[in-house]
Protein backbone atom coordinates (compact mmCIF):
# COMPACT_ATOMS: atom_id res chain seq x y z
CA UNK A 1 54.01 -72.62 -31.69
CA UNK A 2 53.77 -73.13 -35.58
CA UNK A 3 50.73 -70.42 -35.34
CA UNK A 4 53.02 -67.48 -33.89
CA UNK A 5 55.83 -68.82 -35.89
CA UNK A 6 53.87 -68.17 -39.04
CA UNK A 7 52.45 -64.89 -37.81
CA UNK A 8 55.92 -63.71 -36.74
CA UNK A 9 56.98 -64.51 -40.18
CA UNK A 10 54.07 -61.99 -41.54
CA UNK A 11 55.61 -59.42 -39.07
CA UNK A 12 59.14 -59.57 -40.09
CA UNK A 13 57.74 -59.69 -43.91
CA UNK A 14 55.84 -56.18 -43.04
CA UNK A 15 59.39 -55.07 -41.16
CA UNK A 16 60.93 -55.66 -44.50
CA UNK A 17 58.80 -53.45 -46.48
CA UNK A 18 58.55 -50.67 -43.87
CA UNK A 19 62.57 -50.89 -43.18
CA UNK A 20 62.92 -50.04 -46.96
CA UNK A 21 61.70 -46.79 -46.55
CA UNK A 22 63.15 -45.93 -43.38
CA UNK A 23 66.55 -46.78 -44.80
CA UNK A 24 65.65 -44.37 -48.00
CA UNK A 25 64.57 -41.80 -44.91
CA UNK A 26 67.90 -42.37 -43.02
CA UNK A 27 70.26 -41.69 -47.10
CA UNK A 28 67.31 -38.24 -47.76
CA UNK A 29 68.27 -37.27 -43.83
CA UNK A 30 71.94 -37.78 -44.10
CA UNK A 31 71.91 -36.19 -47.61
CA UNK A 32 70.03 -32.88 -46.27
CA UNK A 33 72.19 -32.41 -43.60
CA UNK A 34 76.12 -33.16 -44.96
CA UNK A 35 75.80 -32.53 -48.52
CA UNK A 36 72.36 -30.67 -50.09
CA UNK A 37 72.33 -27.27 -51.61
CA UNK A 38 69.99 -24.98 -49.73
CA UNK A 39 67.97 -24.25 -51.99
CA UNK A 40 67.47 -27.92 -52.48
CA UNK A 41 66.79 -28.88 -48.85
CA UNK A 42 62.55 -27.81 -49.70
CA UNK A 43 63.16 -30.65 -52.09
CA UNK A 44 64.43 -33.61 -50.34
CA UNK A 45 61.84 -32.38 -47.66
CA UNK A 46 59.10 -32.97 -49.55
CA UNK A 47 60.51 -36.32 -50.92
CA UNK A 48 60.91 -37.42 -46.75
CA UNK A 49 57.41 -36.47 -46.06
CA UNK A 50 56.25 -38.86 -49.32
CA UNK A 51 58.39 -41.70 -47.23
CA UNK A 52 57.15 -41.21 -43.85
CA UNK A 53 53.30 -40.87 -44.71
CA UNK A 54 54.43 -44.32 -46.47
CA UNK A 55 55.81 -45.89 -42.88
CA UNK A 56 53.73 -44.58 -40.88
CA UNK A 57 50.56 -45.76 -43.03
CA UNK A 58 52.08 -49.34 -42.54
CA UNK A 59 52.50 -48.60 -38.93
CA UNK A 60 48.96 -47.98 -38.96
CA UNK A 61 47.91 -50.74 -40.95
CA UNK A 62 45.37 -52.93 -39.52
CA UNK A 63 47.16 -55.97 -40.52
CA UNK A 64 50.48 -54.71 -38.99
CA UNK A 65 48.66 -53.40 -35.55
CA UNK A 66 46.57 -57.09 -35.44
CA UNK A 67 49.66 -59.31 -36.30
CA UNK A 68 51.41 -57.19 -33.20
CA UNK A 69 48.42 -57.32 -30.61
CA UNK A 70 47.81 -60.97 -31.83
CA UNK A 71 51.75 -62.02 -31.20
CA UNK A 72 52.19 -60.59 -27.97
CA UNK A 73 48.82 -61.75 -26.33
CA UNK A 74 49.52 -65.30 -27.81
CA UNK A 75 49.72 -67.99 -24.63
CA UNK A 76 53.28 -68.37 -26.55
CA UNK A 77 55.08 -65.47 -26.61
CA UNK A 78 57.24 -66.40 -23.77
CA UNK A 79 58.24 -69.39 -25.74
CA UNK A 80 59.55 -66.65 -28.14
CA UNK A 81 63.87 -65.88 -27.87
CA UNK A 82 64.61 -63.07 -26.28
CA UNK A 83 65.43 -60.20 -29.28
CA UNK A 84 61.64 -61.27 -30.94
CA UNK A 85 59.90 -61.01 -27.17
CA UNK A 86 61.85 -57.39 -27.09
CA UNK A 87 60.97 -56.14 -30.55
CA UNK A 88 57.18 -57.27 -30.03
CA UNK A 89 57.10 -55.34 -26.82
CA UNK A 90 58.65 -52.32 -28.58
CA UNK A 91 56.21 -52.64 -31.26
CA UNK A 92 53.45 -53.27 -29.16
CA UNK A 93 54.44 -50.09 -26.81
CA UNK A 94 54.36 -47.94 -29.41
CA UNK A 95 51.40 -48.76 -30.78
CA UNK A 96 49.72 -48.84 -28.14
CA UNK A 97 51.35 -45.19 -27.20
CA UNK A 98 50.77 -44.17 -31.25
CA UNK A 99 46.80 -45.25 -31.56
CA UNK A 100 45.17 -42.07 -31.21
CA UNK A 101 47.68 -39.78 -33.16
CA UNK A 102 46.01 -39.83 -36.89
CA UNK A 103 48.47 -39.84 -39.85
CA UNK A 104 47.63 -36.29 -40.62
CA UNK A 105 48.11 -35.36 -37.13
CA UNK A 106 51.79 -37.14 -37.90
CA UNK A 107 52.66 -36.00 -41.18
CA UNK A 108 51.74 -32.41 -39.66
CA UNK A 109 54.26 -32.49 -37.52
CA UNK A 110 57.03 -34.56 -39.54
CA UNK A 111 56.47 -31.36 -41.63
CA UNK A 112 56.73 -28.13 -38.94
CA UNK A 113 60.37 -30.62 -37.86
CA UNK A 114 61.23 -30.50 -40.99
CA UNK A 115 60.98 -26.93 -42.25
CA UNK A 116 61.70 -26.04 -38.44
CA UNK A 117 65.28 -27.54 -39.32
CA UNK A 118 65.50 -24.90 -42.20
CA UNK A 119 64.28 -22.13 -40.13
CA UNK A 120 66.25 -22.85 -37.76
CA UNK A 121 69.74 -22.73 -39.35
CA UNK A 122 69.03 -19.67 -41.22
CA UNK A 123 67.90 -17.87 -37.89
CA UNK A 124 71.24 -19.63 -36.77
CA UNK A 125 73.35 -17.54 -39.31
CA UNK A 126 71.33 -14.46 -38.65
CA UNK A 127 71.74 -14.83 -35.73
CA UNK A 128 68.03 -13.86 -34.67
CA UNK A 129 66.07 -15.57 -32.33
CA UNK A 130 62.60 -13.36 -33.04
CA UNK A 131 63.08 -15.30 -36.69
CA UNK A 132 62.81 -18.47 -34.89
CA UNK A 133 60.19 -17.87 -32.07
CA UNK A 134 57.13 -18.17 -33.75
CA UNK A 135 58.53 -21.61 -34.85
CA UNK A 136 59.62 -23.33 -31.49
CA UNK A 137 56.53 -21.65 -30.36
CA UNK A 138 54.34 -24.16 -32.91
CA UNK A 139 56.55 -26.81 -31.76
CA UNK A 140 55.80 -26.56 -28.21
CA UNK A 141 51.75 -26.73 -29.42
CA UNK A 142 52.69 -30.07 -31.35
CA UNK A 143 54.63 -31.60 -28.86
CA UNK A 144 52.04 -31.20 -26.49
CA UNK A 145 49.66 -32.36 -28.80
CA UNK A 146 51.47 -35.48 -29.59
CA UNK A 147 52.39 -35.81 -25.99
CA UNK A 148 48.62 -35.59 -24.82
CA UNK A 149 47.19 -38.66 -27.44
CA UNK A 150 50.22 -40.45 -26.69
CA UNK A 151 49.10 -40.52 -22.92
CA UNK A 152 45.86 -39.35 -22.07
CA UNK A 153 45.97 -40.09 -18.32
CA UNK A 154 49.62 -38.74 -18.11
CA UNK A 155 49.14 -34.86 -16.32
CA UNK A 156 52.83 -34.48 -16.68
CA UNK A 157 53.34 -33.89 -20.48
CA UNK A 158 57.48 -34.11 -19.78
CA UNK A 159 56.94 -37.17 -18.26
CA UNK A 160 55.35 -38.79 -21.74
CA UNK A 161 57.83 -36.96 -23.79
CA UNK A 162 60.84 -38.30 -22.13
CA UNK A 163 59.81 -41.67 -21.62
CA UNK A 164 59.61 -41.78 -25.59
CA UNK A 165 63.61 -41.99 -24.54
CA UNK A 166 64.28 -43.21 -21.72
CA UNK A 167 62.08 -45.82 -20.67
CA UNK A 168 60.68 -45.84 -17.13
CA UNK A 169 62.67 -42.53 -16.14
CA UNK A 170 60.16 -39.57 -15.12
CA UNK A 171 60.54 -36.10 -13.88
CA UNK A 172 60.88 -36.95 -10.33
CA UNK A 173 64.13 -38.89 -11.44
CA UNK A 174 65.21 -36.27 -13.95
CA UNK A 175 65.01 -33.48 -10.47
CA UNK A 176 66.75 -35.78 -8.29
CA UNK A 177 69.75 -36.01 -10.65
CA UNK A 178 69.83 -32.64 -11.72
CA UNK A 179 69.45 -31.00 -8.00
CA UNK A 180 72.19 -33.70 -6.70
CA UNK A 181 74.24 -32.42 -9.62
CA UNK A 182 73.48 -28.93 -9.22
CA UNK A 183 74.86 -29.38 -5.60
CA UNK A 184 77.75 -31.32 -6.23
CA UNK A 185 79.09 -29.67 -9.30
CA UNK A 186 78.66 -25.86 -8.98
CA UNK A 187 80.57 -25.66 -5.76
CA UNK A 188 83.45 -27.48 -7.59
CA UNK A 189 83.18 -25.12 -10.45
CA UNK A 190 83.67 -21.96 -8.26
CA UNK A 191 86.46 -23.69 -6.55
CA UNK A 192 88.84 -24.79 -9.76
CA UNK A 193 87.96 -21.43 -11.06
CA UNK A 194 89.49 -19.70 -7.93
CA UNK A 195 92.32 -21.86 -8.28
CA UNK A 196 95.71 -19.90 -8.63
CA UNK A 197 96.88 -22.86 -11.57
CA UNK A 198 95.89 -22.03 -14.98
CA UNK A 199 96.36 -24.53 -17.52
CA UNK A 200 98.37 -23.78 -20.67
CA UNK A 201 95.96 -23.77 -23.26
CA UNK A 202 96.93 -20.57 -25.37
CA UNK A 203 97.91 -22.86 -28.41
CA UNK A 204 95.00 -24.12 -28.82
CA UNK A 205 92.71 -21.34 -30.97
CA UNK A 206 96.04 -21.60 -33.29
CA UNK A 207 95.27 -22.06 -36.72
CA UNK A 208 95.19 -25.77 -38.48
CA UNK A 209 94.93 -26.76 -41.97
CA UNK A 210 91.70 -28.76 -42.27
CA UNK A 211 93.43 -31.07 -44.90
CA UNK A 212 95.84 -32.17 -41.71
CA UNK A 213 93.01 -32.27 -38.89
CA UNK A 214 91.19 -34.94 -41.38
CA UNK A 215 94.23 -37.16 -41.18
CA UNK A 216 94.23 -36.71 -37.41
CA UNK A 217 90.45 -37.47 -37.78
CA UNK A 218 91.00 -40.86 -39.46
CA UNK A 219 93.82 -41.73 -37.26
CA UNK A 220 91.61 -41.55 -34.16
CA UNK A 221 88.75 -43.17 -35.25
CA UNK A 222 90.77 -45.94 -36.32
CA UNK A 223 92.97 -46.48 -33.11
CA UNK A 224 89.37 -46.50 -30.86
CA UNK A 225 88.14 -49.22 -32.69
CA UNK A 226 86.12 -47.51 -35.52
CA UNK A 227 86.00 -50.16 -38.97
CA UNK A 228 86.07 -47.42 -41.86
CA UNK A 229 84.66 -50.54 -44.47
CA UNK A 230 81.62 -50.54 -42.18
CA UNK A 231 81.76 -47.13 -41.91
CA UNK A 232 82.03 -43.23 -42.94
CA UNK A 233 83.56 -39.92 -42.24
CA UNK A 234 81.82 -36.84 -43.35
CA UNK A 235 81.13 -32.93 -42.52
CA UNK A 236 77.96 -31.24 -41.15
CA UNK A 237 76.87 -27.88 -39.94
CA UNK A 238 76.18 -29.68 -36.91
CA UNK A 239 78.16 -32.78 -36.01
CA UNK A 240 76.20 -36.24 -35.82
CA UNK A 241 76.02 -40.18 -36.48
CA UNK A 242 74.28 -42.19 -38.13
CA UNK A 243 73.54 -46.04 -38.01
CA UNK A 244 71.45 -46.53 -41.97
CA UNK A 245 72.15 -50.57 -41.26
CA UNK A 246 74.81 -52.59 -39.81
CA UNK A 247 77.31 -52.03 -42.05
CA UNK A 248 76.45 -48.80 -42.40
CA UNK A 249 77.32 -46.04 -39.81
CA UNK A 250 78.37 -42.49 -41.01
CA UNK A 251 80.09 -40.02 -38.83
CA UNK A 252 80.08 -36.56 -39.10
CA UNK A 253 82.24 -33.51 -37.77
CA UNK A 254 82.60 -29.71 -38.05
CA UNK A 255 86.33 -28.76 -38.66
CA UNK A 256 87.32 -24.79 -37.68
CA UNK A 257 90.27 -23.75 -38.84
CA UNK A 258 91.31 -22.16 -35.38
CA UNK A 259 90.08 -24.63 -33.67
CA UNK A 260 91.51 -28.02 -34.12
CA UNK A 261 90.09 -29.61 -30.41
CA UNK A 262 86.44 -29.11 -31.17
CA UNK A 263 86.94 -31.62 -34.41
CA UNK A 264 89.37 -33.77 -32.20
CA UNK A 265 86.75 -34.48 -29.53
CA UNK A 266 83.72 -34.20 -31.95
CA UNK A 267 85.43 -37.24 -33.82
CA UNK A 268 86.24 -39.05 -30.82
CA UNK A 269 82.28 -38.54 -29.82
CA UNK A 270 80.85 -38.99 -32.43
CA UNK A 271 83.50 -42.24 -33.19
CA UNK A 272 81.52 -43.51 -29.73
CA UNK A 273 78.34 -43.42 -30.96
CA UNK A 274 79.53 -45.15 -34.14
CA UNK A 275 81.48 -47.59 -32.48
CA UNK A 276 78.71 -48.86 -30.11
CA UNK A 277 76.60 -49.12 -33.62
CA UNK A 278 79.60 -51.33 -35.06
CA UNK A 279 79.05 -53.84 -31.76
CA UNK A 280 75.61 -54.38 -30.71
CA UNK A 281 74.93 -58.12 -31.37
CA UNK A 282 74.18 -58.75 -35.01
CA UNK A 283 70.96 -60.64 -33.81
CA UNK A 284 69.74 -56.82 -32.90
CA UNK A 285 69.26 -55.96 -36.89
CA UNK A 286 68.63 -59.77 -38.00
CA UNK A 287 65.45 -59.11 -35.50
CA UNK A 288 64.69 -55.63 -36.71
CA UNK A 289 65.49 -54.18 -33.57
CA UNK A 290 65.93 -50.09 -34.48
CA UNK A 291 68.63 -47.69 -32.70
CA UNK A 292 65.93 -46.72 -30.67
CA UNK A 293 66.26 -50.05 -28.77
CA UNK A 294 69.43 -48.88 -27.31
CA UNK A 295 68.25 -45.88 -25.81
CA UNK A 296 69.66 -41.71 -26.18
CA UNK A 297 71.06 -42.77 -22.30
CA UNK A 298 72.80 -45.73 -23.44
CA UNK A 299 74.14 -43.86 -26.57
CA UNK A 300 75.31 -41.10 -24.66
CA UNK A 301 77.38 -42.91 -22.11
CA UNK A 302 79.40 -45.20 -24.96
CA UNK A 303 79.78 -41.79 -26.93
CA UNK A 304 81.38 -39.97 -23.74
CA UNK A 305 83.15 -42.72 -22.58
CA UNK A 306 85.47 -42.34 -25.42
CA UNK A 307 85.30 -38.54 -25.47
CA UNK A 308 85.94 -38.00 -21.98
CA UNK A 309 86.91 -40.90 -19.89
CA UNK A 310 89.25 -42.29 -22.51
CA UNK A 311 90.28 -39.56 -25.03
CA UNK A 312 90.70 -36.52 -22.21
CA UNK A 313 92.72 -39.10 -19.75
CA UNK A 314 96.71 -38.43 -19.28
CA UNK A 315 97.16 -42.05 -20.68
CA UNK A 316 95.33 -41.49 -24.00
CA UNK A 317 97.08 -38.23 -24.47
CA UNK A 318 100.40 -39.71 -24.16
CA UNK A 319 99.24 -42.51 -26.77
CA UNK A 320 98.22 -40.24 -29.29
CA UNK A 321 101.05 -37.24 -28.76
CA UNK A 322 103.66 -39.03 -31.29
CA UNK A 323 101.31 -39.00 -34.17
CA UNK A 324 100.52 -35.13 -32.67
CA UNK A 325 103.64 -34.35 -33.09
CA UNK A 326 104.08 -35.80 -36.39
CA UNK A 327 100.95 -34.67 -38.13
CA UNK A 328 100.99 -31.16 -36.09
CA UNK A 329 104.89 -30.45 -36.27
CA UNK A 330 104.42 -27.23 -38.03
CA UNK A 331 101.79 -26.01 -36.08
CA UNK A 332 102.77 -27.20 -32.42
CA UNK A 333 106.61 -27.26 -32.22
CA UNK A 334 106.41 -26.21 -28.54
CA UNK A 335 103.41 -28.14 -27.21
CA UNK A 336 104.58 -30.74 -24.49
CA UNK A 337 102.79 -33.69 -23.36
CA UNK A 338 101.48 -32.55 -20.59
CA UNK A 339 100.55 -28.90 -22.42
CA UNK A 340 98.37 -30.93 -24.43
CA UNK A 341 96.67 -33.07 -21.86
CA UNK A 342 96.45 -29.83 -19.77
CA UNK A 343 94.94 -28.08 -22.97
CA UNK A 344 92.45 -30.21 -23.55
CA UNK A 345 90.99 -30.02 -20.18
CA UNK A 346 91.51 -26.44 -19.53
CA UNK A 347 88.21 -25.35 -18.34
CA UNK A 348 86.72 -22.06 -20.21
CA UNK A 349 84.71 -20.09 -17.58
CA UNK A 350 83.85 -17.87 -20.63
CA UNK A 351 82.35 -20.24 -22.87
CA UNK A 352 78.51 -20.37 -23.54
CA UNK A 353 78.54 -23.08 -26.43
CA UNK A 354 77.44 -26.74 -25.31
CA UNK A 355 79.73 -28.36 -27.74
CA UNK A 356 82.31 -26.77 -27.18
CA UNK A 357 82.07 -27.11 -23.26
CA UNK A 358 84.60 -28.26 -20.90
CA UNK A 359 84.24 -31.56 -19.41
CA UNK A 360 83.57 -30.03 -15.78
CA UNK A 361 80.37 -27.66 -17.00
CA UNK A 362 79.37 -29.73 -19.85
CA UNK A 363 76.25 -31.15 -17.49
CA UNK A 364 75.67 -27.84 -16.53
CA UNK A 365 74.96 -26.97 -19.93
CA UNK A 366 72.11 -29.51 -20.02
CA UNK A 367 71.10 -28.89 -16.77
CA UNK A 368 69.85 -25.30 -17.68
CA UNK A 369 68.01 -26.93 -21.01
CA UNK A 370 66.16 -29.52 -18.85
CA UNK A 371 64.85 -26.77 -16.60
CA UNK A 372 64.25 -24.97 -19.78
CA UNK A 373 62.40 -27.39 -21.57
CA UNK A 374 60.28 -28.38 -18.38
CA UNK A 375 59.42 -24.33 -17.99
CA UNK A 376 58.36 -24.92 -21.99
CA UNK A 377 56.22 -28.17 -21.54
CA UNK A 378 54.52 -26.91 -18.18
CA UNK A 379 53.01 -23.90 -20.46
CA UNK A 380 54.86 -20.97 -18.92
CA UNK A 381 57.13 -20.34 -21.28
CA UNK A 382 57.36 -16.85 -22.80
CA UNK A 383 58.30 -17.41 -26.40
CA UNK A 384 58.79 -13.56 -27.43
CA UNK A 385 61.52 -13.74 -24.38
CA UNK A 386 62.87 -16.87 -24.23
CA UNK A 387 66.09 -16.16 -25.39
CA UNK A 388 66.47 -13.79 -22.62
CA UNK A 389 65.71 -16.37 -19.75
CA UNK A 390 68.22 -18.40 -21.33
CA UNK A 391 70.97 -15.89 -20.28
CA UNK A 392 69.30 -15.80 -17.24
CA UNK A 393 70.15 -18.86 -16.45
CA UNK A 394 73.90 -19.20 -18.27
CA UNK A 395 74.50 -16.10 -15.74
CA UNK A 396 73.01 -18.11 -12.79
CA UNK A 397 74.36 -21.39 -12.87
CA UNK A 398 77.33 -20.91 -15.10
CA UNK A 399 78.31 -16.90 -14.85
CA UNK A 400 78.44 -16.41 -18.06
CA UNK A 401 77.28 -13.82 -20.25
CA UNK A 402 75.94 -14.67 -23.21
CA UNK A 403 76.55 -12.28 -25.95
CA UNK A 404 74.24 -13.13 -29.18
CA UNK A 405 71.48 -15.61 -29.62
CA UNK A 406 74.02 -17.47 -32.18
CA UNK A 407 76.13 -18.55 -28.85
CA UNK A 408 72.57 -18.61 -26.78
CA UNK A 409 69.43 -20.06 -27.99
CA UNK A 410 69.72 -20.81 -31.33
CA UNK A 411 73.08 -22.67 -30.46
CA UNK A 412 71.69 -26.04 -30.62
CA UNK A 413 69.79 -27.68 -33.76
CA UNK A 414 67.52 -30.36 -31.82
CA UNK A 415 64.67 -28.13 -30.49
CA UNK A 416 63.77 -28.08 -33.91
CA UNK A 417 62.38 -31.11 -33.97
CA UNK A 418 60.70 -31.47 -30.19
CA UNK A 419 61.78 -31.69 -26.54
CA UNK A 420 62.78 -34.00 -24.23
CA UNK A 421 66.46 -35.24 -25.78
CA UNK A 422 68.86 -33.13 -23.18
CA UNK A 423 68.44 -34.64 -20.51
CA UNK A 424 70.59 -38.20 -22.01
CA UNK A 425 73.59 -35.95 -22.24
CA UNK A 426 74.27 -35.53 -18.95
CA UNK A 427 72.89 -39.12 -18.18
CA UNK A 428 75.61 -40.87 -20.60
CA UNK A 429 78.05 -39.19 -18.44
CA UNK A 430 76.83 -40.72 -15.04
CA UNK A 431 76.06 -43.52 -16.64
CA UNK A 432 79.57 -44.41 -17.77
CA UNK A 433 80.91 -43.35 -14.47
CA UNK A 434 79.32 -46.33 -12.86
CA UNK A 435 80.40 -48.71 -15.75
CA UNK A 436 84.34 -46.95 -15.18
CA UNK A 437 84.23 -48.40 -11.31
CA UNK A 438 83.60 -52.11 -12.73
CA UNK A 439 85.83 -51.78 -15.78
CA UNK A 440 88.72 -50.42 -13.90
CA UNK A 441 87.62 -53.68 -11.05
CA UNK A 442 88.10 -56.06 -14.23
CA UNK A 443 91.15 -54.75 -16.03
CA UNK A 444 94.24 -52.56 -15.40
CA UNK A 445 92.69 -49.67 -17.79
CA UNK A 446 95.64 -47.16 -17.55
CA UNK A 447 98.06 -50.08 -18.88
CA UNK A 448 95.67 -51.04 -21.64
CA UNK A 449 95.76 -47.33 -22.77
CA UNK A 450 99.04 -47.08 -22.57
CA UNK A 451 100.10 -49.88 -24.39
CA UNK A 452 97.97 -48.97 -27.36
CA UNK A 453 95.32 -51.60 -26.47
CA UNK A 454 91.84 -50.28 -26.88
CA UNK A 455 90.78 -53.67 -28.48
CA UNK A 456 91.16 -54.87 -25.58
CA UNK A 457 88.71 -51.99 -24.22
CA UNK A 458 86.14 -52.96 -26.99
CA UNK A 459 86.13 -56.35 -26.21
CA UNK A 460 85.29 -55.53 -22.55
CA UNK A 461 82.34 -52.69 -23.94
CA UNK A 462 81.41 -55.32 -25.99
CA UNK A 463 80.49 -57.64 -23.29
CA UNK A 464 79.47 -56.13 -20.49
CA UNK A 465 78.10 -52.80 -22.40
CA UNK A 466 76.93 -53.79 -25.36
CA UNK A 467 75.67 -57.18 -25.18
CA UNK A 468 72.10 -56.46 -23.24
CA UNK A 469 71.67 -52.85 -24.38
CA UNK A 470 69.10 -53.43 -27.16
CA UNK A 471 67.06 -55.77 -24.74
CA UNK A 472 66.85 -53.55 -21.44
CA UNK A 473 65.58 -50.58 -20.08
CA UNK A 474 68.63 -48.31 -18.53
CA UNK A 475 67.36 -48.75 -15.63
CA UNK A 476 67.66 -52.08 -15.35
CA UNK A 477 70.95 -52.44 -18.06
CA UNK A 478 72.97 -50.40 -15.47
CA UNK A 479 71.77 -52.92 -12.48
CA UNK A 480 72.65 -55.96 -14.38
CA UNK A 481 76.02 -54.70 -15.41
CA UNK A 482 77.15 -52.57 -12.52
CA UNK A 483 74.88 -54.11 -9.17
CA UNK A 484 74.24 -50.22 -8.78
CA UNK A 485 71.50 -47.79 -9.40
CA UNK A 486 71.72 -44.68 -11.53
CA UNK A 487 72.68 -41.68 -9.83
CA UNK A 488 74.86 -39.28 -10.34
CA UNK A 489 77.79 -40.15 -7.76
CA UNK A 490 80.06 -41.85 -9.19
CA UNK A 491 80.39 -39.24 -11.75
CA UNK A 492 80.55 -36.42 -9.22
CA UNK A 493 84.11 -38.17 -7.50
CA UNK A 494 85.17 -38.84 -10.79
CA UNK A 495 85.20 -35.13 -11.62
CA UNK A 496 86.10 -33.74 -8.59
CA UNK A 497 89.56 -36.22 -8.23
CA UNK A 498 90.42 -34.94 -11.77
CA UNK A 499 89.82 -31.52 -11.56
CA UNK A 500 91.04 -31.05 -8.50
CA UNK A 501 94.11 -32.77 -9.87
CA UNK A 502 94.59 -30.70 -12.68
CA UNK A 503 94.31 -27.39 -11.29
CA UNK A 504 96.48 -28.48 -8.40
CA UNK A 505 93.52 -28.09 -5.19
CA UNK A 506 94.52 -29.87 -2.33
C-alpha cells in the first residue's frame, strides 16, 4: 500500500500543476465569452492555445501516463477509496482513448474550435450560413479525425464521439429514445395544437427594463438554492455556466428587453447547472475529479429539473407571483396567477429557436440535431446545403418554417467546437422524469413548493442526485437511484398529463 500511496501522491502533485492551467483556461474562456472586446477575442485565443499545448503536454507526459498505467494495474488499487479508484479510471480511459492523437494533431484542433467560435458569431449576426460552411465543414474532418485515433476499431464514428459524454450510451440507444420519442411526442403536439384553448400569453413579448429583470434574476437564483458568495451572475451572447472550482461557479444569461421569460427560465437553467456544481460532495474536487465526471446527461437533468419540473409547475408560479407583482407592477398590472403560469407554458407552434422552445417541442428540437449530426458524422452531409436540410426537417417534425439561417442553423454556438453534445438535452429531461416518480414517492413536492421550501428539495437532490453522480456512469446512476432504466417514458406521461391539462384535452 505505501508504494501506490506514494505514487498517488506524485499523481495528485502532477493534478496540481496541470489544474493551474486549466483554471487560467476556465477565467481566458469565461473572459472571451461575457466580457472581451472583439477585436480582442484573437488575443485571448492565442493566450488559450499557449495554456492548452501546456496541459495537454503534461497529459502526455511520460511520467504522468506511467504513474496512471502503474496505479491502476497495481494488485492495490481496489484497496484505493472510491473517488481515487474513479479518477484513476477516468484518467486511465482517457489516456488510453487520447494515445494516438499527437499534440499537434490537438492543438490543431483546439485552434479551428477556437477561431470557429469567432466565425461563428459573426456569421451569426450576418446572418449567413455560406460564411460559416466552409468552417463546420473542417470541423466535421477533425472530428472524425479525432474520433478515428480515439477508437480505431470503432466503425461508428458517433458512437466514439458520444461516448466522450455519455459513457456506455451508443447509437443504438440514442435511436431507440429518439424513435420512442418521435412516436410519443409528435402525435401530442398535433393534438394540443388543435386544441380550441389558447393560453393567454400576449403579455409576454411586453417590454421590461433590464435593470428590473436582474433583480428578478437574483431573486430566483437565490430562492432555488443558488449561494451568490460561491457564486456569480453575468451576461453572454449565449447563455452558460461555469464551475472554475468549488467555490467558484459563474452563471450567465441573455436579457431582451421584450422578452423577459427567456432570461427568467435561462436563469432558472442555468441556476440548475450551477446549483448541482454548489452540491456535488466536496471529496469530488479534493480528488481532482473534473465536471466531466458528472456527465452532459447528468447536468442536463439537474438543470431542467429546475427549469421545467419546478420553475414551469402551477406551485412554483404561485410562489414566485408576489415578488412578480412587486418587481413587475408597472409592467404587468393585469397579469393573474394563472395568466402567468398559463404564459409560461403557452406552446409557440411558430417558434424555430431551441432556447427559446416550449417545454412540449423542446426535445424535438434536439431530436432533429441528433439526426443531423449523425447525417454529418456518417459522411453524407452536404455542407454547401446544410442549412437547407435543416428546414427540411423543422418543417417535418415541427411544421415550422424557418425564415433566416440566424433562427436556423447558425442558431446554436456548440457546433463550433464538435458534435455529439445534443443529444444530453433531451436526455436530462427523461432523466429527471424518472428521478420526479421517486421524489414525489419520498416527499409531498407540491407542499414543499408551496410553502417556500426548496431547501428542503436540495437536501433531497443532494442525496439521492448528487451524492453518486461524479462516481457512476448514467446508466448505472439512474438504476441505483430510481430501480429503473433510462427510457424515455416517464417523461412522455409527464408531458402528456400536463399538456393535456393546460390546454383543457380530455
Amino acid at each position: 500500500m505505501e508504494k501506490i500511496n506514494n505514487d498517488l501522491e506524485k499523481l495528485y502533485q502532477m493534478l496540481d500543476r496541470k489544474n493551474i492551467y486549466e483554471h487560467a483556461c476556465q477565467v481566458l474562456s469565461f473572459d472571451l465569452e461575457t466580457v472581451a472586446p472583439e477585436k480582442g477575442m484573437a488575443d485571448i485565443n492565442k493566450d488559450l492555445n499557449f495554456f492548452t499545448d501546456i496541459i495537454y503536454k503534461i497529459e502526455k507526459s511520460k511520467e504522468f501516463v506511467s504513474l496512471v498505467k502503474k496505479i491502476k494495474k497495481s494488485e492495490d488499487f481496489d484497496s484505493l477509496n472510491k473517488y481515487d479508484k474513479r479518477l484513476v479510471d477516468l484518467l486511465y480511459r482517457s489516456i488510453e482513448r487520447n494515445k494516438n492523437i499527437t499534440p499537434e494533431i490537438f492543438n490543431e484542433a483546439m485552434t479551428l474550435f477556437r477561431d470557429a467560435y469567432v466565425i461563428w458569431l459573426e456569421a451569426k449576426k450576418k446572418g449567413s450560413y455560406k460564411e460559416f460552411a466552409p468552417t463546420l465543414e473542417k470541423i466535421y474532418k477533425t472530428s472524425s479525425l479525432l474520433a478515428s485515433l480515439e477508437d480505431k476499431k470503432e466503425k461508428n464514428l458517433y458512437n466514439v464521439l458520444f461516448d466522450d459524454f455519455e459513457e456506455k450510451f451508443t447509437c443504438e440507444d440514442l435511436d431507440r429514445f429518439f424513435d420512442e420519442l418521435e412516436q410519443g411526442l409528435v402525435p401530442l403536439v398535433k393534438e394540443v395544437k388543435a386544441s380550441s384553448y389558447v393560453p393567454r400569453h400576449d403579455f409576454i413579448k411586453r417590454k421590461v427594463p433590464i435593470a428590473k429583470q436582474e433583480e428578478f434574476s437574483r431573486y430566483l437564483l437565490q430562492l432555488n438554492g443558488f449561494d451568490f458568495k460561491r457564486g456569480s451572475l453575468s451576461t453572454t451572447e449565449h447563455p452558460f455556466t461555469s464551475q472554475l472550482s468549488y467555490n467558484d461557479v459563474r452563471v450567465t444569461t441573455h436579457y431582451y428587453e421584450d422578452n423577459f421569460i427567456s432570461n427568467m427560465y435561462s436563469i432558472i437553467h442555468e441556476g440548475g447547472h450551477a446549483i448541482f456544481g454548489q452540491n456535488v460532495p466536496k471529496e469530488m474536487f479534493a480528488h481532482r475529479l473534473s465536471e466531466g465526471s458528472l456527465s452532459m446527461g447528468k447536468h442536463e437533468s439537474v438543470s431542467r429539473f429546475y427549469e421545467n419540473v419546478i420553475g414551469r409547475s402551477r406551485e412554483y408560479i404561485t410562489l414566485i407571483y408576489p415578488e412578480f407583482k412587486r418587481i413587475f407592477k408597472e409592467e404587468f398590472p393585469d397579469v393573474s396567477l394563472d395568466d402567468l403560469y398559463e404564459g409560461v407554458n403557452y406552446v409557440d407552434f411558430n417558434n424555430t429557436i431551441r432556447t427559446e422552445a416550449d417545454e412540449l417541442t423542446y426535445s424535438l428540437h434536439i431530436l432533429i440535431r441528433y439526426r443531423l449530426e449523425r447525417m454529418i458524422m456518417d459522411g453524407k452531409a452536404d455542407f454547401s446545403t446544410l442549412n437547407k436540410k435543416w428546414n427540411e426537417m423543422y418543417k417535418k417534425i415541427l411544421d415550422v418554417d424557418v425564415e433566416n439561417d440566424r433562427e436556423g442553423i447558425l442558431q446554436d454556438v456548440h457546433w463550433t467546437s464538435g458534435f455529439g453534445y445534443f443529444p444530453t438535452y433531451a436526455m436530462g429531461n427523461a432523466l429527471n422524469c424518472i428521478y420526479l416518480n421517486k421524489l414525489k414517492k419520498d416527499m409531498n413536492l407540491s407542499e414543499e413548493i408551496l410553502s417556500g421550501h426548496l431547501d428542503n428539495i436540495l437536501k433531497w437532490m443532494k442525496k439521492n442526485v448528487f451524492l453518486n453522480a461524479p462516481l457512476l456512469d448514467t446508466k448505472t446512476w439512474i438504476k441505483k437511484m430510481t430501480k429503473e432504466d433510462f427510457s424515455c417514458r416517464a417523461y412522455i406521461d409527464y408531458l402528456t398529463v400536463k399538456f393535456k391539462d393546460l390546454y383543457k384535452i380530455k
